[in-house]
N, C-alpha and C. Protein backbone atom coordinates (compact mmCIF):
# COMPACT_ATOMS: atom_id res chain seq x y z
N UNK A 1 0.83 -1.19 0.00
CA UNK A 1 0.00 0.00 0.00
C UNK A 1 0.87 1.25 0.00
N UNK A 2 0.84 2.32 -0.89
CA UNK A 2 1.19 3.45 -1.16
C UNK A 2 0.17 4.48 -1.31
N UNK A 3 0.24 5.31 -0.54
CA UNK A 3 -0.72 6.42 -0.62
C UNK A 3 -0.06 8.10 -0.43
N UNK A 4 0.19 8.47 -1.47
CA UNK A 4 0.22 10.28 -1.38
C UNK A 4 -0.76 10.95 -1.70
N UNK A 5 -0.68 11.49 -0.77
CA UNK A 5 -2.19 13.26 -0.06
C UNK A 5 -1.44 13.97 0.01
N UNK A 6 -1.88 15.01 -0.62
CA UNK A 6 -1.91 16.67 -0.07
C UNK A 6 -3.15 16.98 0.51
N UNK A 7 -2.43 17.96 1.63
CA UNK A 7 -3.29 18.76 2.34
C UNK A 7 -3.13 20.51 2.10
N UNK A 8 -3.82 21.23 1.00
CA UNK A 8 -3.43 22.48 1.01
C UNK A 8 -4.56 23.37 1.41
N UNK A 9 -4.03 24.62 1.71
CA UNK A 9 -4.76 26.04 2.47
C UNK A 9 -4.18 26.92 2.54
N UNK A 10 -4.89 27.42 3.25
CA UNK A 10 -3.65 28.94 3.55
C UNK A 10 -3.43 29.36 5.23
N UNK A 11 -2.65 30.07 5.75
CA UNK A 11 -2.40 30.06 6.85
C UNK A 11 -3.51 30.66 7.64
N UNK A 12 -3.36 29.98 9.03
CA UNK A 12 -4.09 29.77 10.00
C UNK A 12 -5.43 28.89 9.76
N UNK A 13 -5.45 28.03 8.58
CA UNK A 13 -6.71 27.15 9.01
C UNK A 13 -6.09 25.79 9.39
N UNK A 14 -5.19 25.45 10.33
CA UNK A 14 -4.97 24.52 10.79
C UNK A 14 -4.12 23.60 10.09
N UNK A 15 -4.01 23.77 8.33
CA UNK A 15 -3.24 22.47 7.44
C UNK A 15 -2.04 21.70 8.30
N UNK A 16 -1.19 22.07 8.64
CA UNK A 16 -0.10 21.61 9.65
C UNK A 16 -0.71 20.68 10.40
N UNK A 17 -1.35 21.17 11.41
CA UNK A 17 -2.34 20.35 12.55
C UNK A 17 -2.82 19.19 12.23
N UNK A 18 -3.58 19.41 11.25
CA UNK A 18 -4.20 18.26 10.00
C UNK A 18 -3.39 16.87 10.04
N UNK A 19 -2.27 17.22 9.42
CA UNK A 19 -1.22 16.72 8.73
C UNK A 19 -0.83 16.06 9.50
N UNK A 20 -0.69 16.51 10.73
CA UNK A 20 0.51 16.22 11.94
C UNK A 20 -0.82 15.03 12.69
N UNK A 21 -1.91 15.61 12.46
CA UNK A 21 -2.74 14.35 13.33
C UNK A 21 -2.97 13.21 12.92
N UNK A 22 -3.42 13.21 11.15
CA UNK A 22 -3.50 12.00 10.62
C UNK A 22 -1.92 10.95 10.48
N UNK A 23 -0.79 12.05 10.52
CA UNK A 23 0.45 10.94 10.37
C UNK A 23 0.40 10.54 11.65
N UNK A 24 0.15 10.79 12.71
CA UNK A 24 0.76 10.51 14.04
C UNK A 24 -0.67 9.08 13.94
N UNK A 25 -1.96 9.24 13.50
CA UNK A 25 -2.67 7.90 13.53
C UNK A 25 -2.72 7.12 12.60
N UNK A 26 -1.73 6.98 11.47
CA UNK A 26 -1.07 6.16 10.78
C UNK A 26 0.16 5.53 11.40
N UNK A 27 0.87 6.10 11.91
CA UNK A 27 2.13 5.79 12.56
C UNK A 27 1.31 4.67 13.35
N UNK A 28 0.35 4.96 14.50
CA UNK A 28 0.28 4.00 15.28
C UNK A 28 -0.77 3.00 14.61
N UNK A 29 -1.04 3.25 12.91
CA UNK A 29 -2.07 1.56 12.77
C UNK A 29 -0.75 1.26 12.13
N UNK A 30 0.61 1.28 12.31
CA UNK A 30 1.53 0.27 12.35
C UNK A 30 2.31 0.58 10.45
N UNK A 31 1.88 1.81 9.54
CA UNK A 31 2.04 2.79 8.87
C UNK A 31 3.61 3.53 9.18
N UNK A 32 3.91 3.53 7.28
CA UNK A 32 5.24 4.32 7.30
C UNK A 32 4.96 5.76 7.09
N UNK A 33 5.49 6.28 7.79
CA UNK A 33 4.90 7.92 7.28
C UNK A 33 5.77 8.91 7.02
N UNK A 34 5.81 9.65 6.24
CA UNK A 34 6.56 11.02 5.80
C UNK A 34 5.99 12.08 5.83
N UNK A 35 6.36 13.12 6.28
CA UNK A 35 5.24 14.65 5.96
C UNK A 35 6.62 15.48 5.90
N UNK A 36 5.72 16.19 4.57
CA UNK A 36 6.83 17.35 3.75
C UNK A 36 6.13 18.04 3.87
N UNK A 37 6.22 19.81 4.52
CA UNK A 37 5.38 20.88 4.50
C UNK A 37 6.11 22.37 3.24
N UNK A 38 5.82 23.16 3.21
CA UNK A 38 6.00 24.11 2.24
C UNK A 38 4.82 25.04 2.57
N UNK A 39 5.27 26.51 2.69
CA UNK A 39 4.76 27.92 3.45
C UNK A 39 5.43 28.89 2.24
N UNK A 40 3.80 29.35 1.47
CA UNK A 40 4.15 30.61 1.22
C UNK A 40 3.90 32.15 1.96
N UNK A 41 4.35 32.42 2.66
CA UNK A 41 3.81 33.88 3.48
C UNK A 41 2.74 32.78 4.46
N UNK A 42 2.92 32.11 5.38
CA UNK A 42 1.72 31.76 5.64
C UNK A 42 0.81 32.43 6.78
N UNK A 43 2.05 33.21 7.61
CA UNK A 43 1.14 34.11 8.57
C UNK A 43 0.11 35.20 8.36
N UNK A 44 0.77 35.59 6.86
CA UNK A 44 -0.32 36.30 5.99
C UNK A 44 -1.20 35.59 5.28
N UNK A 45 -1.64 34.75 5.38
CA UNK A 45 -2.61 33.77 4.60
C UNK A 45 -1.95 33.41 3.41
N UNK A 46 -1.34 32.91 3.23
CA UNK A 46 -0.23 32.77 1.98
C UNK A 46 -0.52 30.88 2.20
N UNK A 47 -0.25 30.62 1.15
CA UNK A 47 -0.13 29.13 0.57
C UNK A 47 0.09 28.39 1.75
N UNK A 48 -0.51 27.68 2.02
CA UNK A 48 0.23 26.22 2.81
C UNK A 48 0.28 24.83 2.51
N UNK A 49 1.15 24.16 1.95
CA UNK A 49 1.08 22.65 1.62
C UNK A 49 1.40 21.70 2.06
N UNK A 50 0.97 20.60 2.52
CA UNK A 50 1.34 19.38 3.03
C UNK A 50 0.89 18.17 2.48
N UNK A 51 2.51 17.70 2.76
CA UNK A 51 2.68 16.43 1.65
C UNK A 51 2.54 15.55 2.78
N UNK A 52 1.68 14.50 2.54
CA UNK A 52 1.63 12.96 3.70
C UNK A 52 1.86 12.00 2.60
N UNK A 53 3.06 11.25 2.65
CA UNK A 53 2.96 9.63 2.54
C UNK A 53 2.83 8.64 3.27
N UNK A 54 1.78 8.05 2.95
CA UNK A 54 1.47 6.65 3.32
C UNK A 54 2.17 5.29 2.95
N UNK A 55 2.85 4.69 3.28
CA UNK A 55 3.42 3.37 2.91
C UNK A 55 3.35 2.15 4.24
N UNK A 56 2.98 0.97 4.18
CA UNK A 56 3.36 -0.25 4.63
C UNK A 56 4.33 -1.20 4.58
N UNK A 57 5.23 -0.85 3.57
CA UNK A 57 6.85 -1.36 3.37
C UNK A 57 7.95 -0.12 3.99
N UNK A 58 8.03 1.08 3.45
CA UNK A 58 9.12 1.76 3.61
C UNK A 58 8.42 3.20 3.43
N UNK A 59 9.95 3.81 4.25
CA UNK A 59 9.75 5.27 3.98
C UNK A 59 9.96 5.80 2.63
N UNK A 60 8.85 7.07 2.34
CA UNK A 60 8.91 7.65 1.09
C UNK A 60 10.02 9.19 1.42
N UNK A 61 10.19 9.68 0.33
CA UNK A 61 10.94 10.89 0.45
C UNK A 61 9.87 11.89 0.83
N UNK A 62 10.47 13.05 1.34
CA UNK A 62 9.26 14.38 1.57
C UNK A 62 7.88 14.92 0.59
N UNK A 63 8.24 14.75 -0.29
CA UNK A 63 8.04 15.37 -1.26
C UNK A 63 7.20 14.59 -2.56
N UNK A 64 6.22 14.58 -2.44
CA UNK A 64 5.21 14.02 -3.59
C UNK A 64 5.96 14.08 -5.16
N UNK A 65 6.12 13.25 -6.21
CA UNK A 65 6.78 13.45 -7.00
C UNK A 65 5.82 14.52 -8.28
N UNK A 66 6.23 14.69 -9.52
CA UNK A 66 5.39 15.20 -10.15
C UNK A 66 4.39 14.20 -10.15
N UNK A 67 3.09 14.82 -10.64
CA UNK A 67 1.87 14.34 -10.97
C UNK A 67 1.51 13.00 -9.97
N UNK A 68 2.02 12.54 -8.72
CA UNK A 68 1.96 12.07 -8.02
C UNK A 68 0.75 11.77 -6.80
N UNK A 69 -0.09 12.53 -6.78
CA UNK A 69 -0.90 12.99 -5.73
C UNK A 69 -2.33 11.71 -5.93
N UNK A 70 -2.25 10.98 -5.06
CA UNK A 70 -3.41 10.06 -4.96
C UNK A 70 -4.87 11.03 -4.61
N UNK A 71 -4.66 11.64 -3.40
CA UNK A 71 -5.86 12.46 -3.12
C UNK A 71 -5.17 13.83 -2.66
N UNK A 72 -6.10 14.84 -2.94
CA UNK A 72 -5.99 16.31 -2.83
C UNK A 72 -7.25 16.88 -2.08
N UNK A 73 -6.59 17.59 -0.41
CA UNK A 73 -7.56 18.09 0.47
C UNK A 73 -7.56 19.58 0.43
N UNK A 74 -8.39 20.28 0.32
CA UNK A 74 -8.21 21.91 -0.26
C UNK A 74 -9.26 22.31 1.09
N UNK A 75 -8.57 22.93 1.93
CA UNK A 75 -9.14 23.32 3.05
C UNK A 75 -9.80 24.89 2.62
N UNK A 76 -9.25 25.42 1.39
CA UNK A 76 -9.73 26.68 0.35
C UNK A 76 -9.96 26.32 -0.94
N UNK A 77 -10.72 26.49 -1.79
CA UNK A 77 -11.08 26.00 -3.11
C UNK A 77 -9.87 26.52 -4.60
N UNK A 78 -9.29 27.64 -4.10
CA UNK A 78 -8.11 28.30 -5.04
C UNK A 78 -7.17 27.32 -4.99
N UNK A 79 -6.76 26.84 -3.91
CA UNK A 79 -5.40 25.95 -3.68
C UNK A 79 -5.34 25.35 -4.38
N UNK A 80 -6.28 23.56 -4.40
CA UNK A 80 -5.82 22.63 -4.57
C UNK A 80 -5.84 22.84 -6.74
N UNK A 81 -6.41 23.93 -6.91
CA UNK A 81 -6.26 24.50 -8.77
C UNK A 81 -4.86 24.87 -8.59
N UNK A 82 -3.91 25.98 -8.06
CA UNK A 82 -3.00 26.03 -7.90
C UNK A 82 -1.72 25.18 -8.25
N UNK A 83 -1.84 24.18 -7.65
CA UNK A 83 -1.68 22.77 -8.03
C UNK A 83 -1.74 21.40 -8.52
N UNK A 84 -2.48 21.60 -9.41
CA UNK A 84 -3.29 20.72 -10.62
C UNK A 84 -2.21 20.11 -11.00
N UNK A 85 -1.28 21.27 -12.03
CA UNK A 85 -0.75 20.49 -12.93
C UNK A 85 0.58 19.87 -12.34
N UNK A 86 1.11 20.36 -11.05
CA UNK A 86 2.31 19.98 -10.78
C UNK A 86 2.11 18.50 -10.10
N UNK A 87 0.86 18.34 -9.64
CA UNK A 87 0.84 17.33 -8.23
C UNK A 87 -0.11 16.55 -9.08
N UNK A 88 -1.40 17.02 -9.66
CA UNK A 88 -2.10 15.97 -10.22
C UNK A 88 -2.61 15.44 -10.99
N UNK A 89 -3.43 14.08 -11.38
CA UNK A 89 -3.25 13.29 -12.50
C UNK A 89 -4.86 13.23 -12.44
N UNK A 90 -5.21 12.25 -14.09
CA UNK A 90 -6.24 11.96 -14.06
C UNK A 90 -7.12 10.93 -12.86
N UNK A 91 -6.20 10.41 -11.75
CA UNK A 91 -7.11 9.68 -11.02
C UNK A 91 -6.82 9.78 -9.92
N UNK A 92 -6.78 11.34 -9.37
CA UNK A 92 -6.40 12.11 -8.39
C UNK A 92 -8.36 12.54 -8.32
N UNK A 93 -8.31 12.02 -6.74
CA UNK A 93 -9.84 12.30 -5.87
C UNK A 93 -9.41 13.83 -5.19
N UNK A 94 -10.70 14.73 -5.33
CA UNK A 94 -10.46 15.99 -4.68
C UNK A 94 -11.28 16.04 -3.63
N UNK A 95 -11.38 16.22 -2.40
CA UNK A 95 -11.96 16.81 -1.44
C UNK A 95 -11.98 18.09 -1.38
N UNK A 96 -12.88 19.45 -1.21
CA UNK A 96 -12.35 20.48 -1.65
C UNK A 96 -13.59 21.51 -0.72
N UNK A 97 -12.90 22.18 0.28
CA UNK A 97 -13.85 23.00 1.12
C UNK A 97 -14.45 24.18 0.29
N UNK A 98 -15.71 24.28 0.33
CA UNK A 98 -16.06 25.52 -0.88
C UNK A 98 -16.01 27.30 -0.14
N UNK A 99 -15.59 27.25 0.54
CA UNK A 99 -15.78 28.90 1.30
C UNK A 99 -13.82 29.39 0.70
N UNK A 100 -14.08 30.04 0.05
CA UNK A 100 -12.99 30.76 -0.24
C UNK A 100 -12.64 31.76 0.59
N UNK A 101 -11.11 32.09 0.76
CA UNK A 101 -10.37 32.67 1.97
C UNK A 101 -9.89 34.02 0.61
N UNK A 102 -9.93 34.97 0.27
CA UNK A 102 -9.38 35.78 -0.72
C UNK A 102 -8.11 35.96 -0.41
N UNK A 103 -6.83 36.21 -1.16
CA UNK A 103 -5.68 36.30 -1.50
C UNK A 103 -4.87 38.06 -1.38
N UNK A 104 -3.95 38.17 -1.09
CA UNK A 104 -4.27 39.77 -0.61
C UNK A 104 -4.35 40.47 -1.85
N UNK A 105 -3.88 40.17 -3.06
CA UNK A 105 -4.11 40.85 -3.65
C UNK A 105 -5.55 40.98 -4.41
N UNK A 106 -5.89 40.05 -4.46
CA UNK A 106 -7.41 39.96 -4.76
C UNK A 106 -8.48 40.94 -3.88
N UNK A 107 -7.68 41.17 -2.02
CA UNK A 107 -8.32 42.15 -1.43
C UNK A 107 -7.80 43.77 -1.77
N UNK A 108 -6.45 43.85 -2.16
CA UNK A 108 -6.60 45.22 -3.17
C UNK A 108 -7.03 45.45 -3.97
N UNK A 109 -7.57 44.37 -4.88
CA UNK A 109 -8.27 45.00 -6.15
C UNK A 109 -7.17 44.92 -7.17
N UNK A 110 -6.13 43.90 -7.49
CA UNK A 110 -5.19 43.91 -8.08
C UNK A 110 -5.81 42.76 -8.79
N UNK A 111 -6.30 41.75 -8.21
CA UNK A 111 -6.39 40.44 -9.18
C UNK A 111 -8.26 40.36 -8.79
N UNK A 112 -8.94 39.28 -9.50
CA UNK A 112 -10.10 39.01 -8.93
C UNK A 112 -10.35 37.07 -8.66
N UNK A 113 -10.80 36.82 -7.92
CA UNK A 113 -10.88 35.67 -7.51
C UNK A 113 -11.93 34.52 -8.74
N UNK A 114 -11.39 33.71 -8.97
CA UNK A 114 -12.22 33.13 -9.89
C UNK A 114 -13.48 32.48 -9.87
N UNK A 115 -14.48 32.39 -9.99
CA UNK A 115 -15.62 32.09 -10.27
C UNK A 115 -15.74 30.47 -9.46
N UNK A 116 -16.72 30.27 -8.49
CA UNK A 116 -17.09 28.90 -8.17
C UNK A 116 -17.15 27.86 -9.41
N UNK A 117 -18.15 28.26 -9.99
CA UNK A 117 -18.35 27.39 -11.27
C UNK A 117 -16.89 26.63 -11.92
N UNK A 118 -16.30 28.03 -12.00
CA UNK A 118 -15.15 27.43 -12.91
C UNK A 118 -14.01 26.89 -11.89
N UNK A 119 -14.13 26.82 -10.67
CA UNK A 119 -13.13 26.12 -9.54
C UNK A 119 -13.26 24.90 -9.96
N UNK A 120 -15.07 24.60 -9.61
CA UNK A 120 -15.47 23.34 -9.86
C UNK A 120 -15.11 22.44 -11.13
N UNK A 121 -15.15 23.29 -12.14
CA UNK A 121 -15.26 22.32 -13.64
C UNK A 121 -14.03 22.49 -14.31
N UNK A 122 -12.89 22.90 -13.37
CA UNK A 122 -11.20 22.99 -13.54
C UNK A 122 -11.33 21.58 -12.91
N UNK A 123 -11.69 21.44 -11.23
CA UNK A 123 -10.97 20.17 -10.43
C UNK A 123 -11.93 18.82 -11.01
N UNK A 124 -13.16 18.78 -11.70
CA UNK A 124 -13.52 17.91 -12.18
C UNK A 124 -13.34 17.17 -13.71
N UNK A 125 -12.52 18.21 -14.46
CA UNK A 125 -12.15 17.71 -15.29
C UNK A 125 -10.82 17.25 -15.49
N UNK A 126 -10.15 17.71 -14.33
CA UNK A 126 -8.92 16.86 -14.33
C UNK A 126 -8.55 15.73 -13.59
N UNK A 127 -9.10 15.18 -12.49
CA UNK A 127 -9.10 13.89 -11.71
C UNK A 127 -10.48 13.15 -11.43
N UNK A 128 -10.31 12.60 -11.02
CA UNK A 128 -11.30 11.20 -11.38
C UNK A 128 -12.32 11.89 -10.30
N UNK A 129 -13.02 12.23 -9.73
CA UNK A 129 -13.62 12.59 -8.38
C UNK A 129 -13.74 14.00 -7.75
N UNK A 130 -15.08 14.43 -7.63
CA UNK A 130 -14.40 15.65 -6.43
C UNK A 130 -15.90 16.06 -5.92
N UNK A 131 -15.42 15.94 -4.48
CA UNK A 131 -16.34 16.19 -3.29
C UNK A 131 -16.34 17.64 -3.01
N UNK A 132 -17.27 18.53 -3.47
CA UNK A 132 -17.62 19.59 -3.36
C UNK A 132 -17.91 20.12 -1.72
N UNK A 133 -17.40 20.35 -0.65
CA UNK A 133 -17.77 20.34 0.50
C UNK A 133 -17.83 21.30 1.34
N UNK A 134 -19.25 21.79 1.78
CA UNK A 134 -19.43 23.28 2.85
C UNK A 134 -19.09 22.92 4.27
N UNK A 135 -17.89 22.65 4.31
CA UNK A 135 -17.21 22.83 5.49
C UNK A 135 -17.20 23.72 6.49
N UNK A 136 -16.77 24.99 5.61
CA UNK A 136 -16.65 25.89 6.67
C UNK A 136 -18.02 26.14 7.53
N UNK A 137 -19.36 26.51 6.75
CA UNK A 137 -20.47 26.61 7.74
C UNK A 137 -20.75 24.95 9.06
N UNK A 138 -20.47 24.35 8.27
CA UNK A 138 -20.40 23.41 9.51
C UNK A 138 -19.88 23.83 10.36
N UNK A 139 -18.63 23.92 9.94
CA UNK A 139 -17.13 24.36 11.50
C UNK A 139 -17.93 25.53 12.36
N UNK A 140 -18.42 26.35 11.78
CA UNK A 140 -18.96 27.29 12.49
C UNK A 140 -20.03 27.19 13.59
N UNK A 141 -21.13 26.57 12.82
CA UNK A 141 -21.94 25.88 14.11
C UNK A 141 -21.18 24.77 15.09
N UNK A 142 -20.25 24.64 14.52
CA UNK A 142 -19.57 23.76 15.82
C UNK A 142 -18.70 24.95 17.27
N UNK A 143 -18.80 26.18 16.40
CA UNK A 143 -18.33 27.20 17.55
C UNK A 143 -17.53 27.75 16.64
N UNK A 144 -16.49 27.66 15.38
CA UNK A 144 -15.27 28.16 14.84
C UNK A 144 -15.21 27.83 13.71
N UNK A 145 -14.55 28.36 12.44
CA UNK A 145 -14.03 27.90 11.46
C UNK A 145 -13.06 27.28 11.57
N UNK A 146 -12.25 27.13 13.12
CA UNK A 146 -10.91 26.41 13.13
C UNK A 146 -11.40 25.27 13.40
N UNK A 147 -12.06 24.70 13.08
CA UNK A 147 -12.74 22.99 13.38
C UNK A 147 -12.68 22.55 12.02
N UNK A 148 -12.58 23.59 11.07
CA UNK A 148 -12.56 23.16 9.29
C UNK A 148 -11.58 21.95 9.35
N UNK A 149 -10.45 21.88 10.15
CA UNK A 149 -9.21 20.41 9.66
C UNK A 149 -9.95 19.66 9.86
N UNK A 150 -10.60 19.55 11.51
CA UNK A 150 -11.53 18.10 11.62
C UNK A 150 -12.46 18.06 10.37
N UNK A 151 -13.22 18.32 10.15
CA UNK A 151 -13.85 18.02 9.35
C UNK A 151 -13.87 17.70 8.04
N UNK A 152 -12.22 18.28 7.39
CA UNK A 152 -12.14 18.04 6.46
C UNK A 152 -11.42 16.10 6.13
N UNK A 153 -10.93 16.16 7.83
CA UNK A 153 -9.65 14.51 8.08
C UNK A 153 -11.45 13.53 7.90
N UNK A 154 -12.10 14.31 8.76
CA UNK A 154 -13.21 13.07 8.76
C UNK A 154 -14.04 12.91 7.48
N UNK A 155 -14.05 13.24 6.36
CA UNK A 155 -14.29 13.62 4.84
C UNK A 155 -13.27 12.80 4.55
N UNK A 156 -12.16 13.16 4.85
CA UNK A 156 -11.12 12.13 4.03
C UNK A 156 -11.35 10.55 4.38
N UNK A 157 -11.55 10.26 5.75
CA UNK A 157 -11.30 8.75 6.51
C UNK A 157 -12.34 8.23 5.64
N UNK A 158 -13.89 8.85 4.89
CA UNK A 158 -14.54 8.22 4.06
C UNK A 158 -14.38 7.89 2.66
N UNK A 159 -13.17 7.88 2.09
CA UNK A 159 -12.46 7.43 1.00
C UNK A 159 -12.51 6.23 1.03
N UNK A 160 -13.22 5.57 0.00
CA UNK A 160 -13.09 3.62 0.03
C UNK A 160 -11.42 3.51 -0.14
N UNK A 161 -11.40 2.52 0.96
CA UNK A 161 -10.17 1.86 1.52
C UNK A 161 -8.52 2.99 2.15
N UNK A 162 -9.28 4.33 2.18
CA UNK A 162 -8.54 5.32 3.08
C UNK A 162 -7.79 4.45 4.31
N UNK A 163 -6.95 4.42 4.44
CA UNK A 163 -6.24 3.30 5.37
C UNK A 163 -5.86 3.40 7.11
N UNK A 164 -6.34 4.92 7.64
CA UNK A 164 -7.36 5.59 8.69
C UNK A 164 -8.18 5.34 8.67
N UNK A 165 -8.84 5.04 9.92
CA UNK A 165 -10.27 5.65 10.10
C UNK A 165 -10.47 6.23 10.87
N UNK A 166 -12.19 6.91 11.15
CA UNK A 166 -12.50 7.92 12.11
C UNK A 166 -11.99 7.56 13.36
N UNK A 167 -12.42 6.38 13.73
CA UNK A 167 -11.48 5.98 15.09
C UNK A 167 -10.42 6.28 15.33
N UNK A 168 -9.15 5.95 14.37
CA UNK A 168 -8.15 5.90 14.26
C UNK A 168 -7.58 7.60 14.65
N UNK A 169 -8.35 8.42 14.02
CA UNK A 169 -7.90 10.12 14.43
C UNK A 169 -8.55 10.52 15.81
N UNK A 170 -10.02 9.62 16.22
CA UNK A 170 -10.18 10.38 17.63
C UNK A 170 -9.25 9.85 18.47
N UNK A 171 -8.84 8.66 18.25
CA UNK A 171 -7.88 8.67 19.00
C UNK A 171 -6.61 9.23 19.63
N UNK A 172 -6.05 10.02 18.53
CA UNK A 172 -4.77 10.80 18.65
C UNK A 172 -5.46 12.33 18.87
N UNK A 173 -6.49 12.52 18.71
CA UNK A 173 -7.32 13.49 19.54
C UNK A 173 -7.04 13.55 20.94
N UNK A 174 -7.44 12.02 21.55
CA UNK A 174 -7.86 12.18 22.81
C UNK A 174 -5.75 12.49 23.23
N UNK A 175 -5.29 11.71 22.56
CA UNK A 175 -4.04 12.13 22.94
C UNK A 175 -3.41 13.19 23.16
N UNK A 176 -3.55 14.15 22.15
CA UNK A 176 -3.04 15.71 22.29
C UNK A 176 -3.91 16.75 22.63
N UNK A 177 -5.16 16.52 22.80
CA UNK A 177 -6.14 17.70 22.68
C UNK A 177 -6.56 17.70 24.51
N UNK A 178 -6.73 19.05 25.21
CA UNK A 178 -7.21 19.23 26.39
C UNK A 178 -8.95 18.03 26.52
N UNK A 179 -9.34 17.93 27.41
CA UNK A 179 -10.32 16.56 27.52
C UNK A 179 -12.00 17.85 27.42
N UNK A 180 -11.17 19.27 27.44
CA UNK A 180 -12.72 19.88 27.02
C UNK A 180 -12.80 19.92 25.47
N UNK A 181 -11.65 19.97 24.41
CA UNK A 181 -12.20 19.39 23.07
C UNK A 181 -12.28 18.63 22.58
N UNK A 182 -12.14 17.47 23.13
CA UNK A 182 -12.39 16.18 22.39
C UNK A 182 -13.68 15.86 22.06
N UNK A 183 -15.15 16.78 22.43
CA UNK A 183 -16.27 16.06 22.33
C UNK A 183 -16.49 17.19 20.36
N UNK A 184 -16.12 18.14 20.56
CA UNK A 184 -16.18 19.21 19.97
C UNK A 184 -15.16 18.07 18.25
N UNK A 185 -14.37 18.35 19.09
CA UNK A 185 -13.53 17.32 17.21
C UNK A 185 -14.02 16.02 16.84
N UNK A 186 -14.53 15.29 18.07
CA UNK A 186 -15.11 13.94 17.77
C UNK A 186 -16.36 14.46 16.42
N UNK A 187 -17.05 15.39 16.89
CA UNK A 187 -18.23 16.07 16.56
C UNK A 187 -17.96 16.19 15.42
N UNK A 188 -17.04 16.89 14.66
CA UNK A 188 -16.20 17.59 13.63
C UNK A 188 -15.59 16.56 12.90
N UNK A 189 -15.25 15.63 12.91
CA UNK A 189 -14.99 14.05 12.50
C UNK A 189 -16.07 13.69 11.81
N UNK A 190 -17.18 13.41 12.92
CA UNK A 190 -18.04 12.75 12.40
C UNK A 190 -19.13 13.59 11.18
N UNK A 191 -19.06 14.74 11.46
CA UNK A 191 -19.40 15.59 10.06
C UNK A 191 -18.76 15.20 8.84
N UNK A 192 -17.60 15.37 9.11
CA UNK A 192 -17.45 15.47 7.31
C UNK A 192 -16.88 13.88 7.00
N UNK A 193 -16.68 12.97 7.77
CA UNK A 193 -17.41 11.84 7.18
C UNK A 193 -18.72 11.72 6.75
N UNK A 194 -19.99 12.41 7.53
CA UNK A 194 -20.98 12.07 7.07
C UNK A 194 -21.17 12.85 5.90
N UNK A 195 -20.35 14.02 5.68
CA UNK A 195 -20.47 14.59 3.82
C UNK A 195 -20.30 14.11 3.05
N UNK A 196 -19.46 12.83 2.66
CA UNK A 196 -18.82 12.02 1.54
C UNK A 196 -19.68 11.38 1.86
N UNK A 197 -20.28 10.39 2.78
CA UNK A 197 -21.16 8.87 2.75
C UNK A 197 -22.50 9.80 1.82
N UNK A 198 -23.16 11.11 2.53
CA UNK A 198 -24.07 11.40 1.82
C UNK A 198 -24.22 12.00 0.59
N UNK A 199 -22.79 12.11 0.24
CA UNK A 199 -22.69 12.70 -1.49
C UNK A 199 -22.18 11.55 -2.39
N UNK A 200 -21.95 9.69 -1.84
CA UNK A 200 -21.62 9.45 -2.28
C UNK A 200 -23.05 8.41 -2.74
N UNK A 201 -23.90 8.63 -1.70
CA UNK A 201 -25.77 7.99 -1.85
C UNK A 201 -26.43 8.86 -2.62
N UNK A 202 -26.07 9.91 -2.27
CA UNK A 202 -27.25 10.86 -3.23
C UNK A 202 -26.50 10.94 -5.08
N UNK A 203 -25.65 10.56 -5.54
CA UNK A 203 -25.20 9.88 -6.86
C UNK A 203 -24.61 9.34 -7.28
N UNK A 204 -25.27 7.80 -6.18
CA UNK A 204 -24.64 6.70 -6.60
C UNK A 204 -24.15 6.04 -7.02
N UNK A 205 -22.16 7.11 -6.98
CA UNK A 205 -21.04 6.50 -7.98
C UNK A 205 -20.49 5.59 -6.24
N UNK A 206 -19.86 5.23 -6.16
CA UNK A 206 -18.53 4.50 -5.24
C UNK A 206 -17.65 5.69 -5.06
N UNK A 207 -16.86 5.79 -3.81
CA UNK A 207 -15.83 6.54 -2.95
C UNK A 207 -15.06 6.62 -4.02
């Protein structure tokens, strides 16, 4: 088993965190793991990328090769386009949060942000899959938009044969997280798993 993910966003929605939780509950289902990160400006909301490999024989290098990317998590909908052509292929699955974070220059009035429509029918015509997902209003009724990682890891764990599962991350929850958020991320888990099971019933293709 070989599996490369990206996890991209922009700074401060958690991508790191993400990254750092699902390798640490791969590591312990007995999983080789690598994580390569890459920061553009990220304290200014600037690019953030993270590379996770998955392997059951050996360690991979940091760094996803070209066109390499099994699945692509876009915690912002600009990102994971950003990176199309370098990271992915025709049978590259997108998970892809739809609330766009604007870019600074897009908030001067220098550039303009591109059109939903055409986010969508860029990431669907180039990989096999893509889970359109309102994340962020979830995160919010959960108290924050910083709950967007959970929700986006528990979206991912519903990938047929994703080699995590939801269990597998509350667990390393209960490990690092104070014992007043664990009910709050369990919560946030179990959302955006339940976004993929119900987008994958309501047009009944397979994960």
């Amino acid at each position: 088993m070989e599996l490369n993910l990206i996890i991209t966003g922009v700074g401060g929605q958690g991508n790191v965190l993400a990254s750092q939780v699902l390798g640490q509950a791969a590591v312990q289902k007995g999983l080789r793991v690598t994580i390569g990160e890459t920061f553009g400006l990220s304290q200014r909301g600037g690019p953030v990328l993270s590379h996770v490999r998955l392997s059951d024989s050996r360690l991979k290098g940091p760094i996803i090769p070209p066109n390499g990317a099994h699945i692509m998590v876009g915690l912002e909908p600009l990102e994971p386009v950003r990176i199309l052509k370098e990271f992915g292929n025709e049978k590259t699955i997108f998970i892809v949060n739809s609330r766009p974070i604007h870019p600074l220059n897009v908030i001067a009035g220098e550039a303009a942000y591109p059109e939903e429509a055409w986010l969508k029918e860029t990431l669907q015509s180039f990989g096999s899959r893509l889970f359109w997902l309102d994340g962020t209003e979830l995160a919010i009724s959960l108290g924050g938009a910083i709950m967007l990682n959970m929700i986006m890891l528990g979206a991912l764990t519903a990938i047929d044969h994703f080699p995590v599962s939801t269990s597998d991350i509350k667990q390393v929850v209960r490990d690092i997280f104070p014992a007043s958020k664990v009910d709050l991320n369990d919560q946030a888990l179990d959302m955006g798993r339940s976004l993929i099971t119900a987008s994958i019933q309501s047009d009944g293709k397979g994960p």
